[in-house]
N, C-alpha and C. Protein backbone atom coordinates (compact mmCIF):
# COMPACT_ATOMS: atom_id res chain seq x y z
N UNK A 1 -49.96 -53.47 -48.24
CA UNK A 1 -50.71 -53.16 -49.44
C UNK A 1 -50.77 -51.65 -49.59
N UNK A 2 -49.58 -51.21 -49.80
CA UNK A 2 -49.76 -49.84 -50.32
C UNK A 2 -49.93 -49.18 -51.61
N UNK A 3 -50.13 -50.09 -52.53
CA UNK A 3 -50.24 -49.89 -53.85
C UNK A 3 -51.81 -49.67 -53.89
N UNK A 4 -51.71 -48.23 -55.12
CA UNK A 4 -52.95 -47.79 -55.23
C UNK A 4 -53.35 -48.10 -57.10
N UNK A 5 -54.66 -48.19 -57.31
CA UNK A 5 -55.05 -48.00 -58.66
C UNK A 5 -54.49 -47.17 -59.43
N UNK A 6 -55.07 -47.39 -61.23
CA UNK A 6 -54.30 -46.57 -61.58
C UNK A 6 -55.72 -45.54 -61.48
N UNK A 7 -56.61 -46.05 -61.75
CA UNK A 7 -58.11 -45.02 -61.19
C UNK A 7 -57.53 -43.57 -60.73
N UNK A 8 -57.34 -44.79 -59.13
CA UNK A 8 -56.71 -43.70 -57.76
C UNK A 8 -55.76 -42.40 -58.28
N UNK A 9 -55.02 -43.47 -59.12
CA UNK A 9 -53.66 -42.31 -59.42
C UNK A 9 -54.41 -40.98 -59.97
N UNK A 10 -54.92 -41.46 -61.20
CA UNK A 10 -55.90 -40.45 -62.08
C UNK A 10 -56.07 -39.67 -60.62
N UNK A 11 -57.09 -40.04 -59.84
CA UNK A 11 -57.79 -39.16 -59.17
C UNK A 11 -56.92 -38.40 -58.67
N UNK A 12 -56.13 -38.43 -58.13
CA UNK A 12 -54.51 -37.93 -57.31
C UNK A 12 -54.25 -36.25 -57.95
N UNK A 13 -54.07 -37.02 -59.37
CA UNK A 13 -53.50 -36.13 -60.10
C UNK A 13 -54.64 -35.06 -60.70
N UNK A 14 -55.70 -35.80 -60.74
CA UNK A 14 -57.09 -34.47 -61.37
C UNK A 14 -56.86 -33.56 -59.73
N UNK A 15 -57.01 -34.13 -58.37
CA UNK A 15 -56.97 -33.57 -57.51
C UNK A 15 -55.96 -32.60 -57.34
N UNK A 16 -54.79 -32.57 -57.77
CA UNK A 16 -53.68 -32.07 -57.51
C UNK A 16 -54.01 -31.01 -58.25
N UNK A 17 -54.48 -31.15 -59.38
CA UNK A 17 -54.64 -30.26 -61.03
C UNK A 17 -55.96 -29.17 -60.57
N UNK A 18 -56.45 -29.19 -59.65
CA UNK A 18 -58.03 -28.87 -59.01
C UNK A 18 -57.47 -27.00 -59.02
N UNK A 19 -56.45 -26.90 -58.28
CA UNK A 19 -56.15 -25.68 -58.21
C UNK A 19 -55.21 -24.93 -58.72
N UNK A 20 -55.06 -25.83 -60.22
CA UNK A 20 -54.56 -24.88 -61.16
C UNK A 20 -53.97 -23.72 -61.65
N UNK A 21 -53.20 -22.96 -61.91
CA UNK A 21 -53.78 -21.44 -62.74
C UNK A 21 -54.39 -21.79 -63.69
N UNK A 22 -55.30 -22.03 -64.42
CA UNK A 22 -56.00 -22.48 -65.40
C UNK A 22 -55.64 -20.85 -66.54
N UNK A 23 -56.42 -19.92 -65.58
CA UNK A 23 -56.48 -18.46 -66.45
C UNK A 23 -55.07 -18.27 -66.63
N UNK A 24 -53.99 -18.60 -66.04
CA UNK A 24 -52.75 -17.48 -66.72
C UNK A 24 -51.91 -19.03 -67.86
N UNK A 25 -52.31 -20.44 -67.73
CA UNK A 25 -52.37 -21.07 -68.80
C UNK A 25 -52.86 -21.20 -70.07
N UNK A 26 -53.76 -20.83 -69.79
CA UNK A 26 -55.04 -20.07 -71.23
C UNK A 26 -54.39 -19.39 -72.03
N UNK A 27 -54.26 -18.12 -71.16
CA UNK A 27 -53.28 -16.85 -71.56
C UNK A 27 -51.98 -16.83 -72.02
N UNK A 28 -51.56 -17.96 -71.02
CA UNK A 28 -50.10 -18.39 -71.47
C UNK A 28 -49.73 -19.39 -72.79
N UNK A 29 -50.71 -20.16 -72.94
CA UNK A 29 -51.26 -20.84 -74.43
C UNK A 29 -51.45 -20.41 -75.48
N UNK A 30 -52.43 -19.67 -74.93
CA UNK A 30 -53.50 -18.87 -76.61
C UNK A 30 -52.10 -17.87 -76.48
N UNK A 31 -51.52 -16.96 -75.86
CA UNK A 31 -49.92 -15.98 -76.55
C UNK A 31 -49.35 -16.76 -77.11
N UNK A 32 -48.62 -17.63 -77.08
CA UNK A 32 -47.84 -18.45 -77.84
C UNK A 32 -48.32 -19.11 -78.81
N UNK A 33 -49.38 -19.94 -78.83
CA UNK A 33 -49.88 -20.06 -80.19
C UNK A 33 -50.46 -19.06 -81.41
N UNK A 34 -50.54 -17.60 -80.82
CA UNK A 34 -50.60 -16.62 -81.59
C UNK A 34 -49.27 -16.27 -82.23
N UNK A 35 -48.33 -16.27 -81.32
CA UNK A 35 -46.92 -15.79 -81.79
C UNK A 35 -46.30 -16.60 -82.55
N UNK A 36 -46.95 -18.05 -82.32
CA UNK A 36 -46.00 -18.83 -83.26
C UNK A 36 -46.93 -19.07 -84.57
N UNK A 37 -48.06 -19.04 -84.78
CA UNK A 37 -49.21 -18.60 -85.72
C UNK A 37 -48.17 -17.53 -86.93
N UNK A 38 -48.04 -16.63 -86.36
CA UNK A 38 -47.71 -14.77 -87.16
C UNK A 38 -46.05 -15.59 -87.26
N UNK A 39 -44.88 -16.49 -86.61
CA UNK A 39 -43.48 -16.38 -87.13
C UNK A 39 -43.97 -17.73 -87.93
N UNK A 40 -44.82 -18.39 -88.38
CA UNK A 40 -44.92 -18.85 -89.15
C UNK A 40 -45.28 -19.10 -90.72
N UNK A 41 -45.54 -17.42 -90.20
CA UNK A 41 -45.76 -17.27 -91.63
C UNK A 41 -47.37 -17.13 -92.19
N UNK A 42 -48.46 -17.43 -91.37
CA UNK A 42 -49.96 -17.79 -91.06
C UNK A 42 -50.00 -19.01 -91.99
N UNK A 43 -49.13 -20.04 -92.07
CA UNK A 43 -49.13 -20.91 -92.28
C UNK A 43 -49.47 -22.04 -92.24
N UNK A 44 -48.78 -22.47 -90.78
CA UNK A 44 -49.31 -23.59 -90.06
C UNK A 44 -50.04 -23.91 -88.88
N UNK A 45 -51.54 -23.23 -88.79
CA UNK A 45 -52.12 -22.91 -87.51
C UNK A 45 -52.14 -24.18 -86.96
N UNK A 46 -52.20 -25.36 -87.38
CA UNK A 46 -51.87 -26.66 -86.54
C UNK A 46 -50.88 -26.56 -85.93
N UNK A 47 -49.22 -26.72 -86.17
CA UNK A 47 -48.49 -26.33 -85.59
C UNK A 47 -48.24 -25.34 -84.16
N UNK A 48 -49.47 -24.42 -84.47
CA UNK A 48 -49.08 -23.44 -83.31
C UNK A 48 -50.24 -23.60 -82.29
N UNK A 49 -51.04 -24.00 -82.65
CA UNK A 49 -52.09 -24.18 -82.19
C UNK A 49 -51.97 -25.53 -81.10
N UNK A 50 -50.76 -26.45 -81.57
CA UNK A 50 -50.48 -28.03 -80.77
C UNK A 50 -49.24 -27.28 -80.27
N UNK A 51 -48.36 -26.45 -80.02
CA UNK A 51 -47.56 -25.66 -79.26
C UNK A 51 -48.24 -24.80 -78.16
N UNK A 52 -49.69 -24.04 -78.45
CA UNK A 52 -50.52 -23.40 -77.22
C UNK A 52 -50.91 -24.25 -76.52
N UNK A 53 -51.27 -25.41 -76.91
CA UNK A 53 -51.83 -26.80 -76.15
C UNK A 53 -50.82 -27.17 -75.22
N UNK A 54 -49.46 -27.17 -75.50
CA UNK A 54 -48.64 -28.32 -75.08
C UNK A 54 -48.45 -27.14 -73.49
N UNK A 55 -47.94 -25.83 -74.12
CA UNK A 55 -47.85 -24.79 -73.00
C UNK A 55 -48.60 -24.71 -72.34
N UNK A 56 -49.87 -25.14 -72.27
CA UNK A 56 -51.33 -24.36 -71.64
C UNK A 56 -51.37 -25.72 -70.74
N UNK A 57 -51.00 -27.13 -70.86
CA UNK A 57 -51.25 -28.22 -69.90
C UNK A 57 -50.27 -28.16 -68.93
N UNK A 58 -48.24 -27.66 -69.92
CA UNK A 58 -47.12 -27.27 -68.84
C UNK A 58 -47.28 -26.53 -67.94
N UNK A 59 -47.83 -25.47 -68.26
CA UNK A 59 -48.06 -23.83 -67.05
C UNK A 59 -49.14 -24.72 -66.12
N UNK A 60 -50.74 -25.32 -66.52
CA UNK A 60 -51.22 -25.52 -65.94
C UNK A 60 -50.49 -26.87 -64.55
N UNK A 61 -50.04 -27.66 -65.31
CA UNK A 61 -49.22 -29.07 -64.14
C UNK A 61 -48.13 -28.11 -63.19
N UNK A 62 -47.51 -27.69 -63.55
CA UNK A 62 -46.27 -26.99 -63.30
C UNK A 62 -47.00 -26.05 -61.92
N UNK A 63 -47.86 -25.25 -62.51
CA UNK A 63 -48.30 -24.04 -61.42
C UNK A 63 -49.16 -25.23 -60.64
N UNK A 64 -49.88 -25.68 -60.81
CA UNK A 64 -50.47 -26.53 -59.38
C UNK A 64 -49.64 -27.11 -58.63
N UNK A 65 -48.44 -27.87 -59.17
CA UNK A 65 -47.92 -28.54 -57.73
C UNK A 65 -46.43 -27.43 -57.02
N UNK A 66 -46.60 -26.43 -58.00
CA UNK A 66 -45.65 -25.25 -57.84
C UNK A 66 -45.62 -24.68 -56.01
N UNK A 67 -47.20 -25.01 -55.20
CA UNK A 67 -47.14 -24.27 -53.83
C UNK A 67 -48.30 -25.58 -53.25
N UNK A 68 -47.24 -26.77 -52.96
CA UNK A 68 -47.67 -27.87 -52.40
C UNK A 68 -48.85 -27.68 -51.34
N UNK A 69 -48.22 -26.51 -50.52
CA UNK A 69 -48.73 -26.45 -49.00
C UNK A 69 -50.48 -24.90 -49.82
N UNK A 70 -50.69 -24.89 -50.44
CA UNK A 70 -51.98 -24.14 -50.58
C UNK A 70 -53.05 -25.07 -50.73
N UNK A 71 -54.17 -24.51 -50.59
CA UNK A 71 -55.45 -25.63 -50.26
C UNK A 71 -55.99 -26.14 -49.60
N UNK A 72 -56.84 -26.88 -49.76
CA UNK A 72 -58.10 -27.21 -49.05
C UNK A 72 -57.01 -28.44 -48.61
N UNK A 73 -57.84 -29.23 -47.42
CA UNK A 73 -56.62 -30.14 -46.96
C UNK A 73 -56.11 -31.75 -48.53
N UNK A 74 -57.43 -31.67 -48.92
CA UNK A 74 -57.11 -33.14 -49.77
C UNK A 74 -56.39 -32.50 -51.15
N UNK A 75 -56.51 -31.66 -51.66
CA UNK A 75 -55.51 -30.53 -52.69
C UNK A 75 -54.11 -30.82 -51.85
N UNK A 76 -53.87 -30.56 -50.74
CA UNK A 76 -52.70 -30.40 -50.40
C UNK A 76 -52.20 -32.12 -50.61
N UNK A 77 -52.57 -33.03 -50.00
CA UNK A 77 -51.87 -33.80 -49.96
C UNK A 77 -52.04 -34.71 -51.44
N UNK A 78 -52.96 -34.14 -52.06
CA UNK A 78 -52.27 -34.64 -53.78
C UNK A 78 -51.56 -34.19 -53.72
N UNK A 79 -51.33 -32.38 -53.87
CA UNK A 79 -50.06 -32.23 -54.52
C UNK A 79 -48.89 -33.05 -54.02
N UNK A 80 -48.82 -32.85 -52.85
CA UNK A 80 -47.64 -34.14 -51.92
C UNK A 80 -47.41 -35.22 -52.88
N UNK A 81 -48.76 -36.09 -52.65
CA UNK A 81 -48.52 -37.24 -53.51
C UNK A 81 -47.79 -37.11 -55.14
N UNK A 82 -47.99 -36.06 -55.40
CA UNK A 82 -47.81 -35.87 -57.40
C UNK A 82 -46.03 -35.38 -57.47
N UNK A 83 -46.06 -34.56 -55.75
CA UNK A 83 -44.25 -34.55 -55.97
C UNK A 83 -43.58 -35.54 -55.75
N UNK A 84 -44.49 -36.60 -54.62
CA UNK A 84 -43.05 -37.91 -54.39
C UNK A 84 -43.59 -38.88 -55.77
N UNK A 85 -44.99 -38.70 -56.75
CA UNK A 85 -44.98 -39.30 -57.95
C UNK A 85 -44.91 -38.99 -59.05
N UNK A 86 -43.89 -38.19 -59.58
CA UNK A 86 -44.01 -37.28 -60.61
C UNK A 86 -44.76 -37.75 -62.38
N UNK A 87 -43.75 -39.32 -62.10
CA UNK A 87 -43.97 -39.66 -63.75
C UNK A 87 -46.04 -39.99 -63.50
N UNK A 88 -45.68 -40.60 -62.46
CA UNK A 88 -47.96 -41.02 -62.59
C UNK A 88 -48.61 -39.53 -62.54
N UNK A 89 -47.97 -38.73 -61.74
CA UNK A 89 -48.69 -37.52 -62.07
C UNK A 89 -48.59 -36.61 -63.86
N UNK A 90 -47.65 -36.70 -64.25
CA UNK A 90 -47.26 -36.25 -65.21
C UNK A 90 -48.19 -36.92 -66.69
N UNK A 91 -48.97 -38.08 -66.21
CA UNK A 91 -49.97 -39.00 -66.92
C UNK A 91 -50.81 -38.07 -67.43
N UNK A 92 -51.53 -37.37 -66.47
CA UNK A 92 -52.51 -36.76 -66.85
C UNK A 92 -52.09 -35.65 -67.82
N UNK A 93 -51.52 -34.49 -67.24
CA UNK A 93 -51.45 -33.38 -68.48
C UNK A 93 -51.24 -33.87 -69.83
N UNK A 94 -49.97 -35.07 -69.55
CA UNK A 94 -50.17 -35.38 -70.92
C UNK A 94 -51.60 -36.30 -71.81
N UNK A 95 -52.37 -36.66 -71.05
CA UNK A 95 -53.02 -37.43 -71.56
C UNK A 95 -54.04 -35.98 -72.19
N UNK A 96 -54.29 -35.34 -71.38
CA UNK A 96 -54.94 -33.68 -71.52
C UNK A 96 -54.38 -33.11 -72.98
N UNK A 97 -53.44 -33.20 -73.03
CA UNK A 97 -52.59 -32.50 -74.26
C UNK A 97 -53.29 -33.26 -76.03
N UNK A 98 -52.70 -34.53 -75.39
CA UNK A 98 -53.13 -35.76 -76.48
C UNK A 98 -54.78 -35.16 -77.07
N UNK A 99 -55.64 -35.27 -75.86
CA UNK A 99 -56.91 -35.29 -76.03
C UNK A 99 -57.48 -33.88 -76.92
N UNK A 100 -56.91 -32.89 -75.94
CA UNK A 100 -57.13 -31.18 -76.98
C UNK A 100 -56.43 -31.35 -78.08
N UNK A 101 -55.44 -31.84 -78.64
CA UNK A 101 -54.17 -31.84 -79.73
C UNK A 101 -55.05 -32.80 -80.66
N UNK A 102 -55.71 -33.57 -80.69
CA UNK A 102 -55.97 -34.32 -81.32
C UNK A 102 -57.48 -33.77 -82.84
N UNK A 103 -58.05 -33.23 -81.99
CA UNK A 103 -59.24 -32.63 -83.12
C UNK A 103 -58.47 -31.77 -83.93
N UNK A 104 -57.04 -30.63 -83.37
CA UNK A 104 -56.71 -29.62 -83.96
C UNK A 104 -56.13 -29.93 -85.13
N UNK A 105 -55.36 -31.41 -84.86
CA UNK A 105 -54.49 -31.84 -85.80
C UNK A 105 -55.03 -32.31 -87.18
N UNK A 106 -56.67 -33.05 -86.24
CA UNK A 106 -57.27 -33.83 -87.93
C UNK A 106 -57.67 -32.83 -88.40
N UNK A 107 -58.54 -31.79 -88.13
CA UNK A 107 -59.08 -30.58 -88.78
C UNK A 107 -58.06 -29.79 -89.69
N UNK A 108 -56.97 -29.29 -88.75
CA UNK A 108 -55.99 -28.40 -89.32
C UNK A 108 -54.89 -28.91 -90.37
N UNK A 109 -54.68 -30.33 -89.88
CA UNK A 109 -53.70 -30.42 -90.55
C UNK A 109 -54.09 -31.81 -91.68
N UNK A 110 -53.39 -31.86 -92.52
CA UNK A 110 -54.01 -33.00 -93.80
C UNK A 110 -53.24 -34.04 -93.60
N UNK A 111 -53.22 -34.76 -92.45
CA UNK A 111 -52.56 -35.81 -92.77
C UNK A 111 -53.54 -37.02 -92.12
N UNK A 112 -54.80 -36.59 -91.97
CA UNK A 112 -55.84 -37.56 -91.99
C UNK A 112 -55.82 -38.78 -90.11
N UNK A 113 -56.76 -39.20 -90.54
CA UNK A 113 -57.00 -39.68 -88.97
C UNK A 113 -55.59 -40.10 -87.73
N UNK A 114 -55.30 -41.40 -89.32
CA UNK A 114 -54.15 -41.63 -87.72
C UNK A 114 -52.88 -40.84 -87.91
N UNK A 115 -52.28 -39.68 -89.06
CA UNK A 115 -51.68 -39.12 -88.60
C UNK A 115 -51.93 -38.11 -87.87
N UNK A 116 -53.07 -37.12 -87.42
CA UNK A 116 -53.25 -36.61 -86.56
C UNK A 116 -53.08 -37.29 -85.21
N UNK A 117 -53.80 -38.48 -85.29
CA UNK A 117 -53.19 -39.40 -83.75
C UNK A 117 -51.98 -39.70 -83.08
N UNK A 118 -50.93 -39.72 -84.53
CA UNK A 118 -49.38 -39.75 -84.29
C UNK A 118 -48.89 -38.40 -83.88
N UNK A 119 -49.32 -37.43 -84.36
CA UNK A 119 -48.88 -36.02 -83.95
C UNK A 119 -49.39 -35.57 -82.38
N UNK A 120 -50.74 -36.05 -82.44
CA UNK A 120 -51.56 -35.75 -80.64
C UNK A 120 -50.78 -36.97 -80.15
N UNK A 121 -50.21 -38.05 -80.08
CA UNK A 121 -49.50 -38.64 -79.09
C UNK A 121 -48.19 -38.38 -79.10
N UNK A 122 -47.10 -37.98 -79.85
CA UNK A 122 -46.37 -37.51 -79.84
C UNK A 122 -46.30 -35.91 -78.95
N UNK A 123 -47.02 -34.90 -79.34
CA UNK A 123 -46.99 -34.16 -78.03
C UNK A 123 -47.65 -34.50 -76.49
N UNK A 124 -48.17 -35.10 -76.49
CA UNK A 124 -48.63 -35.79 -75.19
C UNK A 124 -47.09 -36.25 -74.61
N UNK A 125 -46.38 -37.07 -75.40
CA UNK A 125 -45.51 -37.96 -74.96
C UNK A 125 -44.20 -36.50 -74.42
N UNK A 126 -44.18 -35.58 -75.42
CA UNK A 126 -43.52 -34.61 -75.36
C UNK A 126 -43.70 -33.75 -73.32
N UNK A 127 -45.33 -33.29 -73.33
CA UNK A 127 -45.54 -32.98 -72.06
C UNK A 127 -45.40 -33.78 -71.34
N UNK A 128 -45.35 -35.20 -71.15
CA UNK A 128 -45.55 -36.01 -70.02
C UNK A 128 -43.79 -36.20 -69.87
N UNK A 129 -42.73 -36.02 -70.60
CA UNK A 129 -41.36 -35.94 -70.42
C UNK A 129 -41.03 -34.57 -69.61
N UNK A 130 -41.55 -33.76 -70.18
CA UNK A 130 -41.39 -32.16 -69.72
C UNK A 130 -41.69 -32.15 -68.35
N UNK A 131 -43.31 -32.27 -67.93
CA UNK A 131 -43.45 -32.35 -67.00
C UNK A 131 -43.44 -33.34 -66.03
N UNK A 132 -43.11 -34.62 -65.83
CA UNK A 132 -42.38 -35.13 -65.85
C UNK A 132 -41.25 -34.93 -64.86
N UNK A 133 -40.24 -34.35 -65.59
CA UNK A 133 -38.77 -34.13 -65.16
C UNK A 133 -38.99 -32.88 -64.28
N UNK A 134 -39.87 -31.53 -64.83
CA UNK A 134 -39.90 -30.67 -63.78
C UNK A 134 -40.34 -31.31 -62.42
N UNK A 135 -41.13 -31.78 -62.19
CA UNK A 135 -41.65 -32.40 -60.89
C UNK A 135 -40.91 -32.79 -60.46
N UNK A 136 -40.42 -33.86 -60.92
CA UNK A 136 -38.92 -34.41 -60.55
C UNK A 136 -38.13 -33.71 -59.70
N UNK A 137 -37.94 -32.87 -60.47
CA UNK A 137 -36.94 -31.38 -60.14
C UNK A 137 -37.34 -30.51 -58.62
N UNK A 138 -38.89 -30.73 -58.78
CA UNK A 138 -39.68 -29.84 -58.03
C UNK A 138 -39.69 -30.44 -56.49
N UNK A 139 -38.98 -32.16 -56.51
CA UNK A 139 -39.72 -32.95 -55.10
C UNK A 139 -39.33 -32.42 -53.76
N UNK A 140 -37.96 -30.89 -53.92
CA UNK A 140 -37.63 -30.65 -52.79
C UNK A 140 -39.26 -29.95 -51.94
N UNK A 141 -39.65 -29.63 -52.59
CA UNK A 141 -40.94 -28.73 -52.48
C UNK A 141 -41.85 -29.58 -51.38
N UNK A 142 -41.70 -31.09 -51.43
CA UNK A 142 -42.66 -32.22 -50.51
C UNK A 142 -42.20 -32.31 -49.44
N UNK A 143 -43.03 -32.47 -48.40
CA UNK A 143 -43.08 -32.66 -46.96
C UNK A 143 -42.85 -33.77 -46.76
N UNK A 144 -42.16 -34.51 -45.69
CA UNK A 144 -42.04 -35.49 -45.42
C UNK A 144 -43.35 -35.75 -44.57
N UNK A 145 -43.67 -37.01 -45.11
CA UNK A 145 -44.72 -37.90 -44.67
C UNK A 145 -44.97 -37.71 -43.00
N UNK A 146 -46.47 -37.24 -42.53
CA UNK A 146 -46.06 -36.79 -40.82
C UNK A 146 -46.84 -38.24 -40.21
């Protein structure tokens, strides 16, 4: 019985997510949704604003499981767990994305309840591919099980 919840998983992955860069995701978010704000013309702040989102959950997933071996001991062995599980780990940011993406879209943009919902799950679906595949990418980074 080695199968865990999907609860568990959640927890795995908030755990993994615990030590973050949060601040240079922020930073790395809110720049890009500024920059793409101003080449848009000050047009479509929805648009850029669900582009700072999507960056700000990537930098954040990406930089936590980026240095497996840092942390407190149960940090460490999420991250472990989130590299040999990338797609269950990859749940969360995107579900993160969905959740921030979603007020910006009904507010900002006019296409009313459930198309804002189609646009916040659509980038969700977008980060959880992205990150995702980096992890994927990333599993040389995991320790073998001691």
């Amino acid at each position: 019985m080695n199968e865990i919840s999907r609860r568990d998983e959640m927890s795995l992955s908030g755990a993994a997510l615990r030590g973050a860069p949060w601040k240079t995701a922020a930073v790395g978010g809110g720049a890009v949704a500024a920059i793409g704000w101003v080449f848009s013309g000050f047009d479509n702040p929805a648009w850029a604003l669900g582009l700072g989102i999507n960056l700000f959950a990537l930098i954040a997933a990406i930089g936590a499981i980026s240095k497996p071996d840092v942390g407190d001991r149960v940090t460490r062995q999420a991250r472990q767990w989130s590299l040999k599980h990338p797609w269950k780990f990859a749940l969360l940011p995107a579900g993160i994305t969905a959740v921030l993406d979603y007020p910006v879209q009904l507010v900002l943009d006019d296409e009313g309840v459930f198309g804002a919902a189609w646009d916040a799950m659509w980038h969700g679906a977008l980060v959880y591919l992205i990150a995702g595949v980096l992890t994927f990418v990333m599993q040389g980074k995991a320790r073998p099980s001691q």
